[in-house]
PDB file of N, CA and C in Angstrom:
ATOM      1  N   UNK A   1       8.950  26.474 -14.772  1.00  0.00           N
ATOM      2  CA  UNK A   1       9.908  26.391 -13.682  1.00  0.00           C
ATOM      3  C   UNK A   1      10.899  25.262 -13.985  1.00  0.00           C
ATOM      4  N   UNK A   2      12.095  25.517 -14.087  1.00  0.00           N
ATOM      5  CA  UNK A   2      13.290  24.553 -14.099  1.00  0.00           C
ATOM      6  C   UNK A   2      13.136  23.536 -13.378  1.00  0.00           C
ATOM      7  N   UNK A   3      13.411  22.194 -13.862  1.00  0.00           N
ATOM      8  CA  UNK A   3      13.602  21.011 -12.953  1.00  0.00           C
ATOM      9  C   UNK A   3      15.182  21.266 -12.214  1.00  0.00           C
ATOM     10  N   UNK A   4      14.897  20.281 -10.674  1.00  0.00           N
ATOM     11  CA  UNK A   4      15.826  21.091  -9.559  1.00  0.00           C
ATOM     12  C   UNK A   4      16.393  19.464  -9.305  1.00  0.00           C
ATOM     13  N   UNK A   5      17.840  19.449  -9.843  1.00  0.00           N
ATOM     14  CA  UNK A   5      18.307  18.298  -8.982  1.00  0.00           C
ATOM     15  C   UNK A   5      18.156  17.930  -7.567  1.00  0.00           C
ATOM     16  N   UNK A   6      18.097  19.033  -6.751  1.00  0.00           N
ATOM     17  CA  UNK A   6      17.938  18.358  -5.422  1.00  0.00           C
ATOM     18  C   UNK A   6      16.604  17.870  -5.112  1.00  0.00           C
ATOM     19  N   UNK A   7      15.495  18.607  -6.069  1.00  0.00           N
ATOM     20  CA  UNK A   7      13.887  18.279  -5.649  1.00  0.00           C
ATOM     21  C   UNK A   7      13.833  16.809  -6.402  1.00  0.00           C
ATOM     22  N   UNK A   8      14.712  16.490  -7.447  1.00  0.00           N
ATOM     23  CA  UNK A   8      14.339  15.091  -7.464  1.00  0.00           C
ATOM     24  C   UNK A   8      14.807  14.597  -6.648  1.00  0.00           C
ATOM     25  N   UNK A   9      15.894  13.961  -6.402  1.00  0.00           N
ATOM     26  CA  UNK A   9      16.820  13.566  -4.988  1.00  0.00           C
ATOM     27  C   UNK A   9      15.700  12.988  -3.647  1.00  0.00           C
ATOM     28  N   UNK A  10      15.068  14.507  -3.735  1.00  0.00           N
ATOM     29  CA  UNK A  10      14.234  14.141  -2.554  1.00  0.00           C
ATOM     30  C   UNK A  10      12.935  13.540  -2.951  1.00  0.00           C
ATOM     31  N   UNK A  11      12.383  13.396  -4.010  1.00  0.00           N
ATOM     32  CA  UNK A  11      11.279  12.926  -4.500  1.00  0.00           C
ATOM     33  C   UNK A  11      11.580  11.688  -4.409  1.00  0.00           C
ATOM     34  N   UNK A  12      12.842  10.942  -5.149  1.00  0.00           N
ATOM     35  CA  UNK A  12      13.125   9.829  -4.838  1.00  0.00           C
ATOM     36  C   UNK A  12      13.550   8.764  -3.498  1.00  0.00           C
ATOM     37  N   UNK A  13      13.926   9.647  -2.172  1.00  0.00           N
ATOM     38  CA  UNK A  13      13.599   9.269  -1.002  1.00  0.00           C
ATOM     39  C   UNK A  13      12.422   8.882  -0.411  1.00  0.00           C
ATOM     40  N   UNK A  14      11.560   7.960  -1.675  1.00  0.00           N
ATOM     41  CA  UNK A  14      10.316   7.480  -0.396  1.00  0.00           C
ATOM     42  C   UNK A  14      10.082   5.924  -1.596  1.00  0.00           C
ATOM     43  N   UNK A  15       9.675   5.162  -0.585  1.00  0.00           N
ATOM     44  CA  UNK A  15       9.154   4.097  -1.526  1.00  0.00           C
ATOM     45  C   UNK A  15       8.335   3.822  -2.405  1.00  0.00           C
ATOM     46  N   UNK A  16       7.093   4.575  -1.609  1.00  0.00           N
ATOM     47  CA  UNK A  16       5.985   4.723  -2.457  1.00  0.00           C
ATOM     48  C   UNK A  16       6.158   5.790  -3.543  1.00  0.00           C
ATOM     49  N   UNK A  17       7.000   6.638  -3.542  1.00  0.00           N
ATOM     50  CA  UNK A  17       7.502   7.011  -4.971  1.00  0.00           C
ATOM     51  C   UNK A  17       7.986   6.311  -5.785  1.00  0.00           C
ATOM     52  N   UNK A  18       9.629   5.926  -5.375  1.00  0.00           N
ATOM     53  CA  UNK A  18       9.726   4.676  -6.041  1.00  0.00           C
ATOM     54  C   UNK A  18       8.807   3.673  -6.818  1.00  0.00           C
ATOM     55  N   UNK A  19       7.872   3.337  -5.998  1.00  0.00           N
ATOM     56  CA  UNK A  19       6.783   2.265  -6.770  1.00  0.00           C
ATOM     57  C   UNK A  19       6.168   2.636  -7.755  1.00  0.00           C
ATOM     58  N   UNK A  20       5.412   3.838  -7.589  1.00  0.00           N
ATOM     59  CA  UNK A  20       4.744   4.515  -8.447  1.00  0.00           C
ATOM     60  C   UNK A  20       5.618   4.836 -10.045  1.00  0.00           C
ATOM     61  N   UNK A  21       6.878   5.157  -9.794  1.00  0.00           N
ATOM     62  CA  UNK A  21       7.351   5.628 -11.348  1.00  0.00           C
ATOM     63  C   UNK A  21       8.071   4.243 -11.617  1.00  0.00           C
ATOM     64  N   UNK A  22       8.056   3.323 -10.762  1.00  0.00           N
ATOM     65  CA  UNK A  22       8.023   2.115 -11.583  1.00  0.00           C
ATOM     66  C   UNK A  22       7.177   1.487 -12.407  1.00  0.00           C
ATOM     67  N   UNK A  23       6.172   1.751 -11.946  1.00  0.00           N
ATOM     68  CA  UNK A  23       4.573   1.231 -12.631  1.00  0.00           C
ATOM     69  C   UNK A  23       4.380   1.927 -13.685  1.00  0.00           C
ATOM     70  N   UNK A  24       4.969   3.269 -13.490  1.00  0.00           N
ATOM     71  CA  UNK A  24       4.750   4.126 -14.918  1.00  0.00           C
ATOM     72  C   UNK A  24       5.948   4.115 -15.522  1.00  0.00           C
ATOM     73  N   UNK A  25       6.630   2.876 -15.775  1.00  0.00           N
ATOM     74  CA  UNK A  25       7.658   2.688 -16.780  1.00  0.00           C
ATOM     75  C   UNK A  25       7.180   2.436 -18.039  1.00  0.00           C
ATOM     76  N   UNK A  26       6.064   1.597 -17.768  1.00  0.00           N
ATOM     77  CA  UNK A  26       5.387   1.086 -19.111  1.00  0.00           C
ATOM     78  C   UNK A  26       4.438   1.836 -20.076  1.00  0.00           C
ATOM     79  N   UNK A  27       4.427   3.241 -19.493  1.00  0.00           N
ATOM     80  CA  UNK A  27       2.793   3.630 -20.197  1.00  0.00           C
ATOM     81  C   UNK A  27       2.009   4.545 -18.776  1.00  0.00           C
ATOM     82  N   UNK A  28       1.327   5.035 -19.386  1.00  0.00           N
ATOM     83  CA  UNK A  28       0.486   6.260 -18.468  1.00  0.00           C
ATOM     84  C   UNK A  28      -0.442   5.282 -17.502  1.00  0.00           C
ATOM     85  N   UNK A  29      -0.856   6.279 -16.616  1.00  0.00           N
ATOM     86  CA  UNK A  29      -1.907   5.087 -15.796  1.00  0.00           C
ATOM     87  C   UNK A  29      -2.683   5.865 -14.734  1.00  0.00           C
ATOM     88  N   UNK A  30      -4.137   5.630 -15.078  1.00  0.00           N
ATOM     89  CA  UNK A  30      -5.085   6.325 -14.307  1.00  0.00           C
ATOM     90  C   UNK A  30      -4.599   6.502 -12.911  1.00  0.00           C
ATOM     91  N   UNK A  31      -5.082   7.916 -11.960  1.00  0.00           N
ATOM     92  CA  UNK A  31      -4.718   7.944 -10.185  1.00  0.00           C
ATOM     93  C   UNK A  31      -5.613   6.389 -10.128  1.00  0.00           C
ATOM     94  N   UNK A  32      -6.477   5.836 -10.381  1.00  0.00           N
ATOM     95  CA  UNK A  32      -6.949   4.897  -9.697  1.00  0.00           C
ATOM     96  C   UNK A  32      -6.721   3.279  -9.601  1.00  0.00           C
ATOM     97  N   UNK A  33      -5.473   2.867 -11.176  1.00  0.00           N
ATOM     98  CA  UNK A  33      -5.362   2.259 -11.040  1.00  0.00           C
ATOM     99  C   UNK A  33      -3.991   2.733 -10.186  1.00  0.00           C
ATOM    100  N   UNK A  34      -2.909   3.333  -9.778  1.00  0.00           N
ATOM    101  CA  UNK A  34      -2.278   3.574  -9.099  1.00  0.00           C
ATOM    102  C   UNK A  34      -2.306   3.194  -7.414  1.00  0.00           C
ATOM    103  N   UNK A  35      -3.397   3.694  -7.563  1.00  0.00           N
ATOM    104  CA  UNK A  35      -4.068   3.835  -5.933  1.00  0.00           C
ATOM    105  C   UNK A  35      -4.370   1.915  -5.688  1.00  0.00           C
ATOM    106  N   UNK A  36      -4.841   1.268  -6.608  1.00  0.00           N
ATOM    107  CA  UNK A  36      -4.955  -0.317  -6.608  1.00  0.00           C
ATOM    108  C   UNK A  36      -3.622  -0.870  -6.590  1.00  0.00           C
ATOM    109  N   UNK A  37      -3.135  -0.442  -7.237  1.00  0.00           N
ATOM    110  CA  UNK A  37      -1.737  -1.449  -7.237  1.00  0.00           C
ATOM    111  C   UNK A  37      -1.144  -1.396  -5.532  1.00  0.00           C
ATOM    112  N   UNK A  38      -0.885   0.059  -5.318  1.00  0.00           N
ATOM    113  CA  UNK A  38      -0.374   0.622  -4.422  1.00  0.00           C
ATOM    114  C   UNK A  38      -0.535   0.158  -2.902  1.00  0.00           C
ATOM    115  N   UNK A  39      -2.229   0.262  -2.852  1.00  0.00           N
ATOM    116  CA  UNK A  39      -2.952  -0.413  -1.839  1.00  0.00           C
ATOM    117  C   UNK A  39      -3.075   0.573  -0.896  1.00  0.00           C
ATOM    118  N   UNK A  40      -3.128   1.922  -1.216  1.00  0.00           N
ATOM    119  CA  UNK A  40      -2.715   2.949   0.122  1.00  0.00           C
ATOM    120  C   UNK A  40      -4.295   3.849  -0.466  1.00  0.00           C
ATOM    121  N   UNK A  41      -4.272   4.381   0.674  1.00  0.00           N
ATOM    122  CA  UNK A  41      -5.309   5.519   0.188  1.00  0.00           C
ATOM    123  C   UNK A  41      -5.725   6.877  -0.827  1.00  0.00           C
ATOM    124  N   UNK A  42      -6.525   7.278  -1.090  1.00  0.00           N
ATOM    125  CA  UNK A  42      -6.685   8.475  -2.110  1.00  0.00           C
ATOM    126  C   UNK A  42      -6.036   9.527  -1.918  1.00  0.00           C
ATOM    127  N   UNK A  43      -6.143  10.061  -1.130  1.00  0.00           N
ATOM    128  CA  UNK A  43      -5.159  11.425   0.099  1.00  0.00           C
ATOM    129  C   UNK A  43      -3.407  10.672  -0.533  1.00  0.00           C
ATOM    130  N   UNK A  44      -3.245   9.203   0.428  1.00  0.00           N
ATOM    131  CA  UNK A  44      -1.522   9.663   0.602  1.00  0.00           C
ATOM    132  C   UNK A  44      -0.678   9.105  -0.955  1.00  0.00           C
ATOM    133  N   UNK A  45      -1.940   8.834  -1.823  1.00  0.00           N
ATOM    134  CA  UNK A  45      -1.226   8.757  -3.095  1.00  0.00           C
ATOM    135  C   UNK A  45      -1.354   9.788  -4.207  1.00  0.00           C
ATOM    136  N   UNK A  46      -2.297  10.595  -3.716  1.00  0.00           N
ATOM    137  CA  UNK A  46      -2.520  12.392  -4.088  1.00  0.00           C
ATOM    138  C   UNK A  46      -1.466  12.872  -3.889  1.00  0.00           C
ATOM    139  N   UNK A  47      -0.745  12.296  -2.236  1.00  0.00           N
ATOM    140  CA  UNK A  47       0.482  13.544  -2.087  1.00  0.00           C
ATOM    141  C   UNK A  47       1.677  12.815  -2.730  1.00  0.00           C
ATOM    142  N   UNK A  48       1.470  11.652  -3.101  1.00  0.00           N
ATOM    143  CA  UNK A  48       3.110  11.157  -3.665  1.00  0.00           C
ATOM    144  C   UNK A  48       2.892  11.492  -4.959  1.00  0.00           C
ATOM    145  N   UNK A  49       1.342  11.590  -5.893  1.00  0.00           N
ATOM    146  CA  UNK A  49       1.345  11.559  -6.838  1.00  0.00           C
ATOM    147  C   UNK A  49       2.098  13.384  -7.461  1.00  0.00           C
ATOM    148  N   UNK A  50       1.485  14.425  -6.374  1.00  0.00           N
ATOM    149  CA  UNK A  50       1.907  16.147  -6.221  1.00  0.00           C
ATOM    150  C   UNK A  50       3.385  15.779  -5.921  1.00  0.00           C
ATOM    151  N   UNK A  51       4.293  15.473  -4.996  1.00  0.00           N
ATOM    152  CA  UNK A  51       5.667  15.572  -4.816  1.00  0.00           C
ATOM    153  C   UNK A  51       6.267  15.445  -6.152  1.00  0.00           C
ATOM    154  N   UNK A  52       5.663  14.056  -6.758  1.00  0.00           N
ATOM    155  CA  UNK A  52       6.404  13.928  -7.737  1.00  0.00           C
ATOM    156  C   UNK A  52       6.274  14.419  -9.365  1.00  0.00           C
ATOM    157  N   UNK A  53       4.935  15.362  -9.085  1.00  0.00           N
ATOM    158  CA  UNK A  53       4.823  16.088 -10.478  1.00  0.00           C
ATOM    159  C   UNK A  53       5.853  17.350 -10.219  1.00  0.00           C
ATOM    160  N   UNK A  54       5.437  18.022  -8.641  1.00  0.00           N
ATOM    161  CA  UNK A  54       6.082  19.234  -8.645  1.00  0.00           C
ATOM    162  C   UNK A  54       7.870  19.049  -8.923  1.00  0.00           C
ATOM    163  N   UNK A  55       8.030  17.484  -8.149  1.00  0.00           N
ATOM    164  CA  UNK A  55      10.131  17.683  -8.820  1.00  0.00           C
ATOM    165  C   UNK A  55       9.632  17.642 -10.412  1.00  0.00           C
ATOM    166  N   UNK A  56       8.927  17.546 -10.989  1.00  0.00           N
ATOM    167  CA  UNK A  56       9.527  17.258 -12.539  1.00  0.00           C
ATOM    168  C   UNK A  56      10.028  16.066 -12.744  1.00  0.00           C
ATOM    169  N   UNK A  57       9.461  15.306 -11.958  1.00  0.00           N
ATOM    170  CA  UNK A  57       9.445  13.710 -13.177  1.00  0.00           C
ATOM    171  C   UNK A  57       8.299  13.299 -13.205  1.00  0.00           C
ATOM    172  N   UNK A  58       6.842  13.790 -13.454  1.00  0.00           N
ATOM    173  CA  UNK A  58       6.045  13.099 -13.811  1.00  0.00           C
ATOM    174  C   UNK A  58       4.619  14.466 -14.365  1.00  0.00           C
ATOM    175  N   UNK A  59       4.136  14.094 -15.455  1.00  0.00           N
ATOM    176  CA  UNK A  59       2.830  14.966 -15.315  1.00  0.00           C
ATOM    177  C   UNK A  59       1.735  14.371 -15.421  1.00  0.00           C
ATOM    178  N   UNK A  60       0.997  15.006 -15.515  1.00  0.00           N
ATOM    179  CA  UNK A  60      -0.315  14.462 -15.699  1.00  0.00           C
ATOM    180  C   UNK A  60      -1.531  15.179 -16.744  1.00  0.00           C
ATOM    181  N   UNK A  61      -2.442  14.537 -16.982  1.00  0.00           N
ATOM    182  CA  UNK A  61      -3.423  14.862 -18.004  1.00  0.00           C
ATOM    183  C   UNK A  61      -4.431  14.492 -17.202  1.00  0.00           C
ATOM    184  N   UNK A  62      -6.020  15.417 -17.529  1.00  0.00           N
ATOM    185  CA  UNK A  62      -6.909  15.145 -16.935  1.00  0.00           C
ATOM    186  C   UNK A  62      -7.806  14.432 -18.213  1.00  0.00           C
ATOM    187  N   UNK A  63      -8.442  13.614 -18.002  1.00  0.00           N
ATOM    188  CA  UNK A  63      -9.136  13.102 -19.339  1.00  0.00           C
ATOM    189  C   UNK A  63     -11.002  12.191 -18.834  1.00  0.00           C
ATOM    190  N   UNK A  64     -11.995  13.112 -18.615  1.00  0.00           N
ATOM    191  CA  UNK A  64     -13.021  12.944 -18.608  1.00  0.00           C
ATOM    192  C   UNK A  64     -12.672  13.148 -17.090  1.00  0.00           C
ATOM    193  N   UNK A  65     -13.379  12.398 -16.188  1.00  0.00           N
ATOM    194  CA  UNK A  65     -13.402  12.350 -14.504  1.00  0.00           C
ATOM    195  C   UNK A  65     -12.270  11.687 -14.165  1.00  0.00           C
ATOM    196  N   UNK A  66     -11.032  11.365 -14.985  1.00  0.00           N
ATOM    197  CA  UNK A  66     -10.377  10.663 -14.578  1.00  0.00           C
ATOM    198  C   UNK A  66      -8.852  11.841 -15.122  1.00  0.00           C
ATOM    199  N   UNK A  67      -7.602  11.041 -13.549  1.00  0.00           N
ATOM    200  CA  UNK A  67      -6.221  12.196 -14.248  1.00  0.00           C
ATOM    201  C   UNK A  67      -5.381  10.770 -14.445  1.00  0.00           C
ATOM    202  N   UNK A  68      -4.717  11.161 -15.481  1.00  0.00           N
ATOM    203  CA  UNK A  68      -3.578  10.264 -15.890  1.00  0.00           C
ATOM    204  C   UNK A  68      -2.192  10.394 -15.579  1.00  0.00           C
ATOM    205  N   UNK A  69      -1.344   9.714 -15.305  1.00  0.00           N
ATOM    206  CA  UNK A  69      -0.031  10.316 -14.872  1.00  0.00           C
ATOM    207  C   UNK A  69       1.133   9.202 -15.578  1.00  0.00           C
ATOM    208  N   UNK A  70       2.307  10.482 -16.348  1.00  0.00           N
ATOM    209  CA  UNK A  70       3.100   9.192 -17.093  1.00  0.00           C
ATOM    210  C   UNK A  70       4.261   9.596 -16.607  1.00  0.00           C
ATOM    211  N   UNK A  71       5.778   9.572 -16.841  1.00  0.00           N
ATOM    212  CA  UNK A  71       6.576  10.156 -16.878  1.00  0.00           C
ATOM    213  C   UNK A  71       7.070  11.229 -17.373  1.00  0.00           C
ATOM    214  N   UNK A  72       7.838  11.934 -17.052  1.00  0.00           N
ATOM    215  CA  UNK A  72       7.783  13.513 -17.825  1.00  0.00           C
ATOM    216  C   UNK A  72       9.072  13.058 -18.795  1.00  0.00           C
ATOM    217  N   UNK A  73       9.146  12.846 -20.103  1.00  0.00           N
ATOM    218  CA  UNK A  73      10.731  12.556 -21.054  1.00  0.00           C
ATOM    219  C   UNK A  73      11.387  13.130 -20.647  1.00  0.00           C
ATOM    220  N   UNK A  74      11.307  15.183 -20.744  1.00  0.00           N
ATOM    221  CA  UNK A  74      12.058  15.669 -20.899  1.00  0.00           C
ATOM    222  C   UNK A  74      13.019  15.524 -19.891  1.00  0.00           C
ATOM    223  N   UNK A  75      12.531  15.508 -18.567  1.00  0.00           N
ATOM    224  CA  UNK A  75      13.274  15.259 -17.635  1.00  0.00           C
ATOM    225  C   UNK A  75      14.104  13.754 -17.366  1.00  0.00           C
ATOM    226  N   UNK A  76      13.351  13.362 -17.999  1.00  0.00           N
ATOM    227  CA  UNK A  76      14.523  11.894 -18.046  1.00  0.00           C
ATOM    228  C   UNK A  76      15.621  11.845 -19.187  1.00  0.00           C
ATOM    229  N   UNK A  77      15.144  12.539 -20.063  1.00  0.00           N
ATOM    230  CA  UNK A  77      16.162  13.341 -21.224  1.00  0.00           C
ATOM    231  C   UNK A  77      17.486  13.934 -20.368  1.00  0.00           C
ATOM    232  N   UNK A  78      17.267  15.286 -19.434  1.00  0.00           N
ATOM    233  CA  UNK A  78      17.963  15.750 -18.875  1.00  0.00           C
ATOM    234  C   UNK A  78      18.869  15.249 -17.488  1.00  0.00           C
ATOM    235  N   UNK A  79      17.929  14.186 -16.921  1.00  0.00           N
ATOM    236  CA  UNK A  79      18.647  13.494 -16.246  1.00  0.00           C
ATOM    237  C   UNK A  79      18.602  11.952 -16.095  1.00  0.00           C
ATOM    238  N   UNK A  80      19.844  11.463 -16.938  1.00  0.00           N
ATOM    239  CA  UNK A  80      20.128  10.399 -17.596  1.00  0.00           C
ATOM    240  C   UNK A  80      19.672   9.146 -16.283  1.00  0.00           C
ATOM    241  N   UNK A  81      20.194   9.362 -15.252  1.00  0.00           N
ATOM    242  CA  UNK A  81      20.704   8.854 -14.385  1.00  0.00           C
ATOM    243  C   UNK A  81      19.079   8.371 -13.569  1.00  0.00           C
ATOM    244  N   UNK A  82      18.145   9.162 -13.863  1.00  0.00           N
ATOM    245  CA  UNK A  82      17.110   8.639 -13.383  1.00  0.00           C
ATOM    246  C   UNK A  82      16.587   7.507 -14.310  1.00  0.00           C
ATOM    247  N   UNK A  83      17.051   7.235 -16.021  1.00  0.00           N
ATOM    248  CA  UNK A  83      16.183   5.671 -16.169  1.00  0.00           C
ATOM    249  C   UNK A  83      17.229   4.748 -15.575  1.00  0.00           C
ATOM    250  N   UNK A  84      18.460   4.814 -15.216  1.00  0.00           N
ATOM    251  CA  UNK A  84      19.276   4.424 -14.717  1.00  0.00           C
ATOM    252  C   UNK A  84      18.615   3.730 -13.630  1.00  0.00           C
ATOM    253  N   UNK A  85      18.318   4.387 -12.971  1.00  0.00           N
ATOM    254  CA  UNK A  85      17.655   3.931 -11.300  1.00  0.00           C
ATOM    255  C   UNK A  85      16.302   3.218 -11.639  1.00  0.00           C
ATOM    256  N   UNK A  86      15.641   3.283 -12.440  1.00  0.00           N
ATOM    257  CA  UNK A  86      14.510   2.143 -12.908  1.00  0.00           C
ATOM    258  C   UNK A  86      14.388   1.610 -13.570  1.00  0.00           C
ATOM    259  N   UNK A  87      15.529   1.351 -14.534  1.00  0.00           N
ATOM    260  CA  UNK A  87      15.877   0.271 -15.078  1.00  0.00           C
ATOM    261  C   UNK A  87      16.532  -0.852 -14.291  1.00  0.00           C
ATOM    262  N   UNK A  88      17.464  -0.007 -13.775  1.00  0.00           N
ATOM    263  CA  UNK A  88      18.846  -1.081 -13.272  1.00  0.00           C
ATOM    264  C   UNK A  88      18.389  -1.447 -11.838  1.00  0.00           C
ATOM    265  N   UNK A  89      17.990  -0.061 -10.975  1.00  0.00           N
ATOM    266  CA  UNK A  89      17.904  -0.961  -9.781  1.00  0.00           C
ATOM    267  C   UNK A  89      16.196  -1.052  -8.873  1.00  0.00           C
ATOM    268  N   UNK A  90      15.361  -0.044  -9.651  1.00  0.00           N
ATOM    269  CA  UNK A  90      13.880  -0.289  -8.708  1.00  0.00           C
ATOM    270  C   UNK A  90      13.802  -1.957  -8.782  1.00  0.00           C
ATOM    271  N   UNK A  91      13.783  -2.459 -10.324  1.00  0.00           N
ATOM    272  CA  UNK A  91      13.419  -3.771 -10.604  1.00  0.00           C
ATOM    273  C   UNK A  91      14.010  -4.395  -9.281  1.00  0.00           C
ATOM    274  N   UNK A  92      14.867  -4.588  -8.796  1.00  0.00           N
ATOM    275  CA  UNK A  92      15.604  -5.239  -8.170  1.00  0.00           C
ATOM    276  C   UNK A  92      14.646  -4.738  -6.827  1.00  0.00           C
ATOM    277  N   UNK A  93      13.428  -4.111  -6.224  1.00  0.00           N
ATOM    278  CA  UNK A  93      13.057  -4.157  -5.233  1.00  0.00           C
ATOM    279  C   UNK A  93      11.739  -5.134  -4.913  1.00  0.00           C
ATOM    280  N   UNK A  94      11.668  -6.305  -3.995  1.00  0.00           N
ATOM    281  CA  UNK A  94      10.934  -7.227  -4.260  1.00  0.00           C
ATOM    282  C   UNK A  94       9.077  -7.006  -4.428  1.00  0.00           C
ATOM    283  N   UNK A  95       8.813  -5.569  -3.848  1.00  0.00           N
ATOM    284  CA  UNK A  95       7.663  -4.918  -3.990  1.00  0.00           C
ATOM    285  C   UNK A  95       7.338  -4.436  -5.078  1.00  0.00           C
ATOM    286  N   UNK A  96       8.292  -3.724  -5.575  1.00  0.00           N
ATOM    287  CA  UNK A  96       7.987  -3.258  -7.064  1.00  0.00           C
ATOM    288  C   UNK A  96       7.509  -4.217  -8.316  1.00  0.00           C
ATOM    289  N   UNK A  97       8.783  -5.519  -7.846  1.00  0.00           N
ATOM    290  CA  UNK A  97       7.938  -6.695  -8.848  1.00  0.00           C
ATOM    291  C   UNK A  97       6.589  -7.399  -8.766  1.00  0.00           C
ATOM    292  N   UNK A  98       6.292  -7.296  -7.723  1.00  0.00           N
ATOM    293  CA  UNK A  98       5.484  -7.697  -7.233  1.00  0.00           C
ATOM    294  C   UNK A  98       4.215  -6.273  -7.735  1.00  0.00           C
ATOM    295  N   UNK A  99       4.203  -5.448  -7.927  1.00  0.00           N
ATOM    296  CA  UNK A  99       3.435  -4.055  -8.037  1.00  0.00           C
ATOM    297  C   UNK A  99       3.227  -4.304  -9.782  1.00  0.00           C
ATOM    298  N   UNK A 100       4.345  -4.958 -10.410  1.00  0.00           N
ATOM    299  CA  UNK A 100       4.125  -5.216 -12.099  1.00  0.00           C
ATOM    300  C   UNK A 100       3.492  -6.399 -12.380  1.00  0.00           C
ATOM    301  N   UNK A 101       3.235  -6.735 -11.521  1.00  0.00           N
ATOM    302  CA  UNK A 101       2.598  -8.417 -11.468  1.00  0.00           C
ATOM    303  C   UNK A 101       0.887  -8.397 -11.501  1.00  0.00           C
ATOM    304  N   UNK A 102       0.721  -7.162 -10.021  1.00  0.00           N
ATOM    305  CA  UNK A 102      -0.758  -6.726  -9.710  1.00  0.00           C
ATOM    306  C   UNK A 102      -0.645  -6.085 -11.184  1.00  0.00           C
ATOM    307  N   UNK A 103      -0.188  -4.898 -11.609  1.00  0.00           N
ATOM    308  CA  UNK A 103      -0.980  -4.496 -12.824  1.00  0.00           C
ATOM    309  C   UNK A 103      -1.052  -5.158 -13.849  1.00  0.00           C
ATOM    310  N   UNK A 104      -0.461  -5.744 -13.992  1.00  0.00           N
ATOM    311  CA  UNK A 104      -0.976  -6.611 -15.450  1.00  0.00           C
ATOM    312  C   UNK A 104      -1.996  -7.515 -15.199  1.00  0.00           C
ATOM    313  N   UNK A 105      -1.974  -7.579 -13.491  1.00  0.00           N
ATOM    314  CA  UNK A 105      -3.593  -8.865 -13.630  1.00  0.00           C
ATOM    315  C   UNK A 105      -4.879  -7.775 -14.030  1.00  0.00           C
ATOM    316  N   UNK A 106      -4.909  -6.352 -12.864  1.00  0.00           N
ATOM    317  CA  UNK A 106      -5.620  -5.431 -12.875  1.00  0.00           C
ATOM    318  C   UNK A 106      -5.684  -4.808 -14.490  1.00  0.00           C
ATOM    319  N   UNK A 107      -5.202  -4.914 -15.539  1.00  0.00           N
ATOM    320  CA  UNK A 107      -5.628  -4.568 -16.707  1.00  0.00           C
ATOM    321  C   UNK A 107      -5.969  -5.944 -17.944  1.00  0.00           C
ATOM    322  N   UNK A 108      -5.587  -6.454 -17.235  1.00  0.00           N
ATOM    323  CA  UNK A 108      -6.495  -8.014 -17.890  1.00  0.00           C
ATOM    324  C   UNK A 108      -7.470  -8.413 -17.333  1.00  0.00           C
ATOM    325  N   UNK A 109      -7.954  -7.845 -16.023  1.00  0.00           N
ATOM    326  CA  UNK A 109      -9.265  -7.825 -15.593  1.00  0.00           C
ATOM    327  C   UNK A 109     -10.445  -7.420 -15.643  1.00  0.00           C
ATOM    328  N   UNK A 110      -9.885  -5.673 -16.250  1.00  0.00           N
ATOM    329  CA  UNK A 110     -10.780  -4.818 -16.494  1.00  0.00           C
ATOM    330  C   UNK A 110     -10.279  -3.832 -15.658  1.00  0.00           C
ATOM    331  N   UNK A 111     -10.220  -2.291 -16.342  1.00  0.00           N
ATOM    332  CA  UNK A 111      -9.648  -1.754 -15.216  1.00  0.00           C
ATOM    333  C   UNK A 111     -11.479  -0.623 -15.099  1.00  0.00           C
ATOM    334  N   UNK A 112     -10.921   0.281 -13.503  1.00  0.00           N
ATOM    335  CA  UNK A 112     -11.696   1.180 -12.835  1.00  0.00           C
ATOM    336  C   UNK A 112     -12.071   1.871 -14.105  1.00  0.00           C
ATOM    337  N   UNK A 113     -11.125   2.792 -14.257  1.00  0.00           N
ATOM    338  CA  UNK A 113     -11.648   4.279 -15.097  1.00  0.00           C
ATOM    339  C   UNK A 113     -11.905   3.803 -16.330  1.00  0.00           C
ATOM    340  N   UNK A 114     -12.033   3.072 -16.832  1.00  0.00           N
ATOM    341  CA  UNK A 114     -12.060   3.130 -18.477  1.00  0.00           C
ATOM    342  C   UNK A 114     -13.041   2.864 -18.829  1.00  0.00           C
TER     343      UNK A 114
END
């Protein structure tokens, strides 16, 4: 199924989206460390984690009991304008930095799934 400019558009209208494909700027990352950074529950980061596979910016891999979720290239290939928006301006949201801060303690700590 074709990626749909307007379904990203709207994928990107929520924060906790936002946060999430900020965190996955760096590299793939278990639902659970997601769900830690995040601080929200299993359910409502299931549904941000589904919104934002179904627009086509993000997939996922299942790997033992655990799913992984990175960015999808191709679609950032095709639409330029989205590393645009997490490069240039998520950084600039004071939660998000704060969200790159928790994960790097949470994987120098030891993470859940691994």
């Amino acid at each position: 199924m074709p990626v749909d400019l307007v379904d990203i558009l709207k994928a990107l209208a929520d924060e906790n989206r936002l946060r999430i494909l900020n965190i996955l700027r760096n590299g793939e990352l278990c639902v659970c460390d997601i769900e830690t950074v995040l601080g929200i529950k299993q359910s409502n980061t299931s549904r941000h984690l589904n919104r934002l596979k179904v627009s086509g910016i993000i997939t996922s891999q299942k790997k033992s009991k655990w799913v992984y979720y990175r960015l999808k290239d191709e679609t950032f290939k095709d639409f330029s304008f989205l590393s645009v928006i997490l490069n240039d301006e998520v950084e600039k949201i004071d939660i998000c930095k704060k969200d790159l801060e928790l994960l790097e303690k949470i994987k120098a700590s030891g993470r859940c799934c691994d």
